[in-house]
Protein backbone atom coordinates (compact mmCIF):
# COMPACT_ATOMS: atom_id res chain seq x y z
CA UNK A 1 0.00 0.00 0.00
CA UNK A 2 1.38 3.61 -0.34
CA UNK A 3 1.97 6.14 1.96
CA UNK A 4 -0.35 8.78 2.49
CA UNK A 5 2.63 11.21 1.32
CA UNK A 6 2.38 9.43 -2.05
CA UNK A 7 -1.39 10.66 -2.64
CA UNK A 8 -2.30 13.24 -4.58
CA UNK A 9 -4.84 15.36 -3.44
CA UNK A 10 -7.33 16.56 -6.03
CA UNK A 11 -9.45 19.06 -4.69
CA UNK A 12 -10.81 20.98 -7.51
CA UNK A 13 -11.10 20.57 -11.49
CA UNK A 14 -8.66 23.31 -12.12
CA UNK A 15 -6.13 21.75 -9.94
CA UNK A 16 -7.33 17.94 -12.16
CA UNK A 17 -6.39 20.32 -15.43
CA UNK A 18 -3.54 21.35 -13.88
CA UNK A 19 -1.64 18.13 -13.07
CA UNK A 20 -2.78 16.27 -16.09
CA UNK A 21 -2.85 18.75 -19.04
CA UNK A 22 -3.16 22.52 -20.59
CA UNK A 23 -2.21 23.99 -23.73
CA UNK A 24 1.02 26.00 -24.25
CA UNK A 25 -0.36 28.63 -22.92
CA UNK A 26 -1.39 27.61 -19.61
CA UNK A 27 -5.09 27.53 -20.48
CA UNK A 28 -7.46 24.88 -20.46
CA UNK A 29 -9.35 24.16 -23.63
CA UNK A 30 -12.46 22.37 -24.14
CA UNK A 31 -12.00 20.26 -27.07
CA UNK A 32 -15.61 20.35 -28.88
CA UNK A 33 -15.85 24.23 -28.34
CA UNK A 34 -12.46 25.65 -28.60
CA UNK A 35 -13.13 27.92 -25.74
CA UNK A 36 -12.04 28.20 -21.99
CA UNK A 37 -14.51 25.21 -20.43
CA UNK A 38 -13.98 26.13 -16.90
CA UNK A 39 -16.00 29.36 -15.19
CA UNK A 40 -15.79 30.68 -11.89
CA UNK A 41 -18.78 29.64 -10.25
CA UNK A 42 -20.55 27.23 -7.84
CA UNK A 43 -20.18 23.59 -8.80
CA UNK A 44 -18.42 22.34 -11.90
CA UNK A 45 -19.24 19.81 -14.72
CA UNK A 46 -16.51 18.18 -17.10
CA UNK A 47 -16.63 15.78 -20.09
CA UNK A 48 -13.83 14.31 -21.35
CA UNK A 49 -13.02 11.11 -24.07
CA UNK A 50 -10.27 8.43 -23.27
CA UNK A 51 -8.94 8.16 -26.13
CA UNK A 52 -7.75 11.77 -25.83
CA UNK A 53 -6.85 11.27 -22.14
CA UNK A 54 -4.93 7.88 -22.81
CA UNK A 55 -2.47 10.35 -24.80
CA UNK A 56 -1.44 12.23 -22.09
CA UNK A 57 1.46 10.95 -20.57
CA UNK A 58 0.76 11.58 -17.35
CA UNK A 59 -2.22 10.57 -16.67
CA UNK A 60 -1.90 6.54 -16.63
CA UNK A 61 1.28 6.75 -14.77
CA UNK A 62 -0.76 5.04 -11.84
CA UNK A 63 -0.81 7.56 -9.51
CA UNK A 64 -2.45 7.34 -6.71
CA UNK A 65 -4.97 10.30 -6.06
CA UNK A 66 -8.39 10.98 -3.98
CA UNK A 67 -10.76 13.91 -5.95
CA UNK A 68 -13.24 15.73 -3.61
CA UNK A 69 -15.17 15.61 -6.28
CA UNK A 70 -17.43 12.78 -7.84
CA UNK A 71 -16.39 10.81 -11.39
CA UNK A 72 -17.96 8.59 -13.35
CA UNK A 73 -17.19 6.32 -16.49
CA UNK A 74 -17.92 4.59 -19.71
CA UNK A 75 -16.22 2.67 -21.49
CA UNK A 76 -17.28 1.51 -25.23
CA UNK A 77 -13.70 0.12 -26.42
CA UNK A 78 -10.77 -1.74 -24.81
CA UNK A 79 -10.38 -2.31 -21.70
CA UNK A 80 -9.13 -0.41 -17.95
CA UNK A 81 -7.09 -1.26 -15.27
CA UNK A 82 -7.93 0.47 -12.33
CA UNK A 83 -7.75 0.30 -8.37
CA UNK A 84 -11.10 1.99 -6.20
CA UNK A 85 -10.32 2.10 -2.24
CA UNK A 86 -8.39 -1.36 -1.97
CA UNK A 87 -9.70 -2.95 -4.86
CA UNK A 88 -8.44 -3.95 -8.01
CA UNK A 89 -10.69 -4.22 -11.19
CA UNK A 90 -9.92 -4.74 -14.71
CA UNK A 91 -13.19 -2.87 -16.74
CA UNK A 92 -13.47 -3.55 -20.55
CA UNK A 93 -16.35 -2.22 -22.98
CA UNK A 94 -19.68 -1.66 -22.24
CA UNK A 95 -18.91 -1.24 -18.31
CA UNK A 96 -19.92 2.31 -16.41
CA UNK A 97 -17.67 2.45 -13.45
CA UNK A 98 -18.12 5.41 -10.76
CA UNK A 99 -15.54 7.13 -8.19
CA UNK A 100 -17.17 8.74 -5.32
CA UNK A 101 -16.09 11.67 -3.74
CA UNK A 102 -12.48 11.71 -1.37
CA UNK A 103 -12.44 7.88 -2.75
CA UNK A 104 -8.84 6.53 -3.16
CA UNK A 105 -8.17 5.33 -6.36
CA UNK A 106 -5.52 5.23 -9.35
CA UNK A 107 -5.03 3.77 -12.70
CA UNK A 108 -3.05 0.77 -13.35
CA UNK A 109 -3.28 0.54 -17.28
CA UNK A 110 -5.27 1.56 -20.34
CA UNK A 111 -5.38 -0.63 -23.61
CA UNK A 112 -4.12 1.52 -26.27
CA UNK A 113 -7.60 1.41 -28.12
CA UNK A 114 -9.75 2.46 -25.11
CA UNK A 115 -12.61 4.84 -25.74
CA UNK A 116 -15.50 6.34 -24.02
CA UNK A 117 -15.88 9.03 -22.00
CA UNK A 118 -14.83 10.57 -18.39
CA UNK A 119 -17.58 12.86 -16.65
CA UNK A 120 -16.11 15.06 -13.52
CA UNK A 121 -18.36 16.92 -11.25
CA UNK A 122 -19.14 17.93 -7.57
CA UNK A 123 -22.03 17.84 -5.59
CA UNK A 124 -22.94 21.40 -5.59
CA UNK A 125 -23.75 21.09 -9.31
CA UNK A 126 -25.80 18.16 -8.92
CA UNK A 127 -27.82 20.57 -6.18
CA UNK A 128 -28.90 22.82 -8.71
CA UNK A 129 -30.42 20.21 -10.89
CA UNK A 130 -34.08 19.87 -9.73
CA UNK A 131 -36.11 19.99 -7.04
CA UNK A 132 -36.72 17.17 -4.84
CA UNK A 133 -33.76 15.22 -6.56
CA UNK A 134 -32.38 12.01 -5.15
CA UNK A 135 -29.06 12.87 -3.07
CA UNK A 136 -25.86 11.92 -4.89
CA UNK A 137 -24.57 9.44 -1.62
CA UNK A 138 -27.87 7.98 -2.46
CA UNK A 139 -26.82 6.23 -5.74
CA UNK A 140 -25.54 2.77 -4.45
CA UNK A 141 -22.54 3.27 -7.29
CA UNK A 142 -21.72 5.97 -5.14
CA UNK A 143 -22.13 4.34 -1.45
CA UNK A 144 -18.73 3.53 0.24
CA UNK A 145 -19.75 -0.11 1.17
CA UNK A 146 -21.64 -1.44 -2.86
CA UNK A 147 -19.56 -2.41 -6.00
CA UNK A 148 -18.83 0.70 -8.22
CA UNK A 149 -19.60 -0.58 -11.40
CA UNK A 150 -22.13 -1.82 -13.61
CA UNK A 151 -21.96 -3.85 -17.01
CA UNK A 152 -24.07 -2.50 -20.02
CA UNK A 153 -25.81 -4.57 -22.89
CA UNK A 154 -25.22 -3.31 -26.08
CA UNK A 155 -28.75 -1.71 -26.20
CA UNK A 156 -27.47 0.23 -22.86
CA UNK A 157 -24.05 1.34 -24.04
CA UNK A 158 -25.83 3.04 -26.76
CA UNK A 159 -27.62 4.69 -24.66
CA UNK A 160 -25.34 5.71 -22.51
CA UNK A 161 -23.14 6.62 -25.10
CA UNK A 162 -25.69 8.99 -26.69
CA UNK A 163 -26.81 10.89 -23.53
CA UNK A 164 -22.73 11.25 -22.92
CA UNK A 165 -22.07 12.89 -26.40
CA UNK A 166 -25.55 15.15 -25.40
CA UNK A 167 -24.67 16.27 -22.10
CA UNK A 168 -20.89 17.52 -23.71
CA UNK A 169 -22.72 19.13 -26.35
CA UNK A 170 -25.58 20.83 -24.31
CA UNK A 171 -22.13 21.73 -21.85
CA UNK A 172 -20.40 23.09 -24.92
CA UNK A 173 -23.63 25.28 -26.74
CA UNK A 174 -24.89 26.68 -23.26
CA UNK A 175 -25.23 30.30 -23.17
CA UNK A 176 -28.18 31.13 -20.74
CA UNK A 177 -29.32 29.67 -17.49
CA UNK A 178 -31.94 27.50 -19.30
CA UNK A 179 -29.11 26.07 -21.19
CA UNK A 180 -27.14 25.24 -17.66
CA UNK A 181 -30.22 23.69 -16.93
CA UNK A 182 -30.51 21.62 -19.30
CA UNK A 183 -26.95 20.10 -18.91
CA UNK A 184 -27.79 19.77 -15.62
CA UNK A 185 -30.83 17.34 -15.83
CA UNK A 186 -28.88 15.77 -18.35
CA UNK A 187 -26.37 14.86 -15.70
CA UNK A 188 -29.24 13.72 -13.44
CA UNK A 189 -30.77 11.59 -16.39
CA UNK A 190 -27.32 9.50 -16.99
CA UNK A 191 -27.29 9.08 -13.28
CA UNK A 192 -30.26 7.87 -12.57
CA UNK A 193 -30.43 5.62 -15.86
CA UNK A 194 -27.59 4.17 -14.63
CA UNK A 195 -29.06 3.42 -10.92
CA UNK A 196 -32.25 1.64 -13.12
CA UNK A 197 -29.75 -0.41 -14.80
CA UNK A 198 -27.33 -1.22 -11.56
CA UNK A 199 -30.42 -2.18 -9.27
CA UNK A 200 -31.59 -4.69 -12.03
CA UNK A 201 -28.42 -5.61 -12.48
CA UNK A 202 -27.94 -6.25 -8.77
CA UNK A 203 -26.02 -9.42 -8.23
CA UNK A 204 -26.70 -11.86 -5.15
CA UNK A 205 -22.86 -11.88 -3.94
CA UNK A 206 -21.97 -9.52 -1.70
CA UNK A 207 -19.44 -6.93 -2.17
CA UNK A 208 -16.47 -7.90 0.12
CA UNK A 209 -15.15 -5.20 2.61
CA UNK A 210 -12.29 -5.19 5.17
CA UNK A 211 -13.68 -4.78 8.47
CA UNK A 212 -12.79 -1.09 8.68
CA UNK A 213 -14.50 -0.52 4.89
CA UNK A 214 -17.36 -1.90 6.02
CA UNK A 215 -17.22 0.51 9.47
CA UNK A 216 -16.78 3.50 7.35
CA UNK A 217 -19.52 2.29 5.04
CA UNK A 218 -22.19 1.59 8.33
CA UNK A 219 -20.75 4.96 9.31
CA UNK A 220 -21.45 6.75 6.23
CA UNK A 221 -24.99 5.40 5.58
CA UNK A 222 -25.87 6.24 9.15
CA UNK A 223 -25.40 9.65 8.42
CA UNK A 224 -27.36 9.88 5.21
CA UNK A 225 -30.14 8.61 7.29
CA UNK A 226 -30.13 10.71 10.36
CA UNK A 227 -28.21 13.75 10.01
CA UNK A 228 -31.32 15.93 11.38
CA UNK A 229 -31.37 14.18 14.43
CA UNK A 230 -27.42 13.48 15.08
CA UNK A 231 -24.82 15.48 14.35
CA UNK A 232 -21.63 14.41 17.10
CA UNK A 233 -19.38 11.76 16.83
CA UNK A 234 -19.97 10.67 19.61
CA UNK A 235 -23.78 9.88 18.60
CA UNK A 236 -22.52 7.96 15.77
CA UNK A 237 -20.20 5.71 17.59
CA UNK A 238 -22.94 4.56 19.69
CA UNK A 239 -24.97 3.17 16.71
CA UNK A 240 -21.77 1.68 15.88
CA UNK A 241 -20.87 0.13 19.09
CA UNK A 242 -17.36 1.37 19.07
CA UNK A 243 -15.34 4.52 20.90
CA UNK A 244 -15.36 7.94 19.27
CA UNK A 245 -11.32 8.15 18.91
CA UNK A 246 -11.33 4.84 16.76
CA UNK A 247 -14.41 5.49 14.64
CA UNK A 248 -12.54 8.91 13.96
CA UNK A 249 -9.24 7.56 13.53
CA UNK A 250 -10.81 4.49 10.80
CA UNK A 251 -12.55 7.30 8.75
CA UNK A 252 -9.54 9.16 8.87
CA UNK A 253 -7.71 6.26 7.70
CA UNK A 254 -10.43 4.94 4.96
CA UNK A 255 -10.90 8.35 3.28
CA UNK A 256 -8.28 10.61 4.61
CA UNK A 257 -10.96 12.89 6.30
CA UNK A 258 -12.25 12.51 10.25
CA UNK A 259 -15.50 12.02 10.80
CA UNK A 260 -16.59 15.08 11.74
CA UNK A 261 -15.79 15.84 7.98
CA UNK A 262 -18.69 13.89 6.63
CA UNK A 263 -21.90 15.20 9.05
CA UNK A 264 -20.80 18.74 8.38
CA UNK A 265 -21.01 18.18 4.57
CA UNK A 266 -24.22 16.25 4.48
CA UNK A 267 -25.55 18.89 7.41
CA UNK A 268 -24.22 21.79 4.78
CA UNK A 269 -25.94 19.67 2.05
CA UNK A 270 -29.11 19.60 4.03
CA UNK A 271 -29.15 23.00 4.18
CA UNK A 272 -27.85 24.12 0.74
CA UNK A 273 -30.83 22.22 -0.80
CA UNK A 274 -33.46 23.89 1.28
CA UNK A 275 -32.13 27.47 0.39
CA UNK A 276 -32.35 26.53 -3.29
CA UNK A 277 -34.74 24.05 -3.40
CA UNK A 278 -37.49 25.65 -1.18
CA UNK A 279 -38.85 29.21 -0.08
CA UNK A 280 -38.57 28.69 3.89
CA UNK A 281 -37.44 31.09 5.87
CA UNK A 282 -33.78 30.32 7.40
CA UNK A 283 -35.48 30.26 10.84
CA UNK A 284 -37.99 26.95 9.90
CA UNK A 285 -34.92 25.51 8.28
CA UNK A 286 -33.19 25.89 11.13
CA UNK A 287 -36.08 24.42 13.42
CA UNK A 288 -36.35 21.66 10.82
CA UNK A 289 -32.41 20.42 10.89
CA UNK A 290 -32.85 20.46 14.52
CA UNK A 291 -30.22 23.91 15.31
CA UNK A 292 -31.47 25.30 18.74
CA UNK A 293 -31.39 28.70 17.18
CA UNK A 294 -31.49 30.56 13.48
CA UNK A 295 -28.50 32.14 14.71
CA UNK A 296 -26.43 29.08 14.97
CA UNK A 297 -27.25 27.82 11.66
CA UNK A 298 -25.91 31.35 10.33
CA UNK A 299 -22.17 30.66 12.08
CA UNK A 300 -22.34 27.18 11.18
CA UNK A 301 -23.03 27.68 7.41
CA UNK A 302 -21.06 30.88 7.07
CA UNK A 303 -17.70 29.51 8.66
CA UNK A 304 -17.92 26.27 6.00
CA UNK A 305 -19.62 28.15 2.92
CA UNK A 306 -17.90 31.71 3.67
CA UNK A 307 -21.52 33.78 2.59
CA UNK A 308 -24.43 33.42 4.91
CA UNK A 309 -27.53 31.32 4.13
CA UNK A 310 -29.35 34.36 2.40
CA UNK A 311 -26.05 35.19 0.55
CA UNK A 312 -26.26 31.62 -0.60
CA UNK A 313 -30.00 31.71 -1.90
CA UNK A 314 -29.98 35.50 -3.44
CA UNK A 315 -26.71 33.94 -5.54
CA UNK A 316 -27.89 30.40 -6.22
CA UNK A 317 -31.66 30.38 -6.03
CA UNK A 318 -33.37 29.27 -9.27
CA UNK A 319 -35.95 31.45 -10.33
C-alpha cells in the first residue's frame, strides 16, 4: 500500500487540469468548443473522451490520487485497469464504473484502443439540478460499502453513449441559465439511468469489505439517514458500538478525512438544498435540521460556505 505522502490530493477541477494537461499557454481548452470550459462559479461539470486522455502521458502513470469531487465512467472500447479504495478491477467495454467523492483510487493501465468518455463533477452542481432530486450518496454506485460498477448490454451502451455525447454538447452550446439547466438534468438523467440499470443488475454476492471498509460504510450510511437528528461523533459511535477516537481515527484512515468531515457536509448539504430548493425562511430551516437557534445555523453555514444562508439563496436560487 502507499503512503499517504504518495497521494495526490485533487481538490478541484482546475487543480485535475492542472496536473494532467493545458495547452502551451497555460489555459485549459475544451476540445468540442475551442473555448475556456472552466468558469468561476458554484459547482463544476466536465466531459472528457479516453482516447484523448490515454495520450497524455501523465495521466496513466498510476498515480495514486483521492478527488473531492465525484467521477464517473464509460467505457465503449478496450479495456481499464484500475484500483477503487483497496480494490483492483480490470473494466473492458460496455462497463460504467463510478468514483465517489475523497475515494482513493488510481489507474493501473489503459489498452491503447480504449474509448469512451470521463464525466467530472461535484455535488454542488448536482444541487442545482431539480427539485426534490435524489441525493448523490444515495446512488448505491456511489455508497462507500456497494460495487462501483455496472456492465451494459449493447442496447445500454448506446444509450449511454448517446446521452454522454448530449450532455458535452448541451455543456459546450450553453449560453443562458436555461441552457445550464438543461446540462444539468442531463447529468441527473445519466445518473439515474444508470441506478435503473445497476439495481436490475444487482447481483446476489456480496461486495467484500475489510472490516474497517465496512465501518466506514455503516458509518457513512448512518449519516445519510439521520443527520437531522445526530450530528456528534460521539452519537454515531454509539450506533456503531465502538469509541469515538477509533471510529474517527478508521474514517480518517479509509478516506483521509475525520468524521466530523462527513456530518458537516451532508448537514451543509441539508441545508444548501433547502435554500435553493425551497422558499422557507432560514429560521424553519433551522427548526427543521434540529439547530437550537437561526443564529447558529448562520455561524455554522457561514464559517464552511464563507456567505451566509441568504447570501447563498440570493446567488444560487433558481428562479
Amino acid at each position: 500500500m502507499k503512503t499517504e505522502a504518495n497521494i495526490k490530493e485533487i481538490q478541484t477541477l482546475e487543480d485535475f487540469k492542472s496536473l494532467y494537461f493545458s495547452d502551451q499557454e497555460g489555459n485549459i481548452i475544451c476540445e468540442e468548443c475551442c473555448t475556456l470550459a472552466y468558469q468561476a462559479g458554484v459547482g463544476f461539470l466536465e466531459i472528457f473522451t479516453l482516447e484523448n486522455l490515454s495520450q497524455l502521458p501523465t495521466f496513466t502513470e498510476g498515480k495514486q490520487t483521492r478527488k473531492q469531487f465525484y467521477t464517473m465512467i464509460l467505457i465503449t472500447q478496450g479495456q481499464v485497469e484500475e484500483v477503487i479504495g483497496y480494490t483492483k478491477y480490470v473494466f473492458a467495454a460496455g462497463a460504467m464504473y463510478f468514483i465517489g467523492e475523497n475515494q482513493l483510487h488510481h489507474i493501473q493501465r489503459w489498452s491503447e484502443e480504449v474509448k469512451g468518455f470521463m464525466c467530472l463533477f461535484d455535488s454542488d452542481y448536482f444541487l442545482l439540478c431539480l427539485k426534490h432530486q435524489i441525493k448523490l450518496n444515495n446512488f448505491p454506485f456511489f455508497q462507500f460499502g456497494q460495487k462501483p460498477f455496472v456492465n451494459l448490454s449493447e442496447r445500454e451502451v448506446v444509450m449511454m453513449k448517446h446521452l454522454f455525447w448530449k450532455l458535452n454538447n448541451e455543456k459546450c452550446q450553453k449560453q443562458t441559465f436555461n441552457d445550464d439547466l438543461l446540462v444539468r438534468m442531463f447529468l441527473n438523467i445519466i445518473l439515474l439511468e444508470a441506478e435503473r440499470i445497476y439495481n436490475h443488475k444487482k447481483v446476489e454476492t456480496p461486495f467484500v469489505l475489510s472490516r474497517k471498509e465496512q465501518l466506514v460504510a455503516r458509518f457513512q450510511l448512518l449519516v445519510n439517514q439521520k443527520i437531522i437528528d445526530l450530528k456528534q461523533v460521539n452519537e454515531y459511535a454509539a450506533l456503531l458500538h465502538v469509541h469515538p477516537h477509533y471510529l474517527n481515527d478508521v474514517v480518517k484512515e479509509m478516506t483521509n478525512h475525520p468524521a466530523s468531515y462527513y456530518i458537516q457536509k451532508q448537514l451543509l448539504d441539508e441545508i444548501k438544498s433547502r435554500l435553493i430548493q425551497t422558499n422557507d425562511t432560514i429560521a424553519i430551516i433551522a427548526g427543521n435540521l434540529n439547530f437550537t437557534e437561526e443564529s447558529y445555523l448562520g455561524r455554522f453555514f457561514k464559517k464552511h460556505v464563507g456567505i451566509t444562508p441568504i447570501q447563498y439563496r440570493k446567488k444560487h436560487k433558481q428562479h
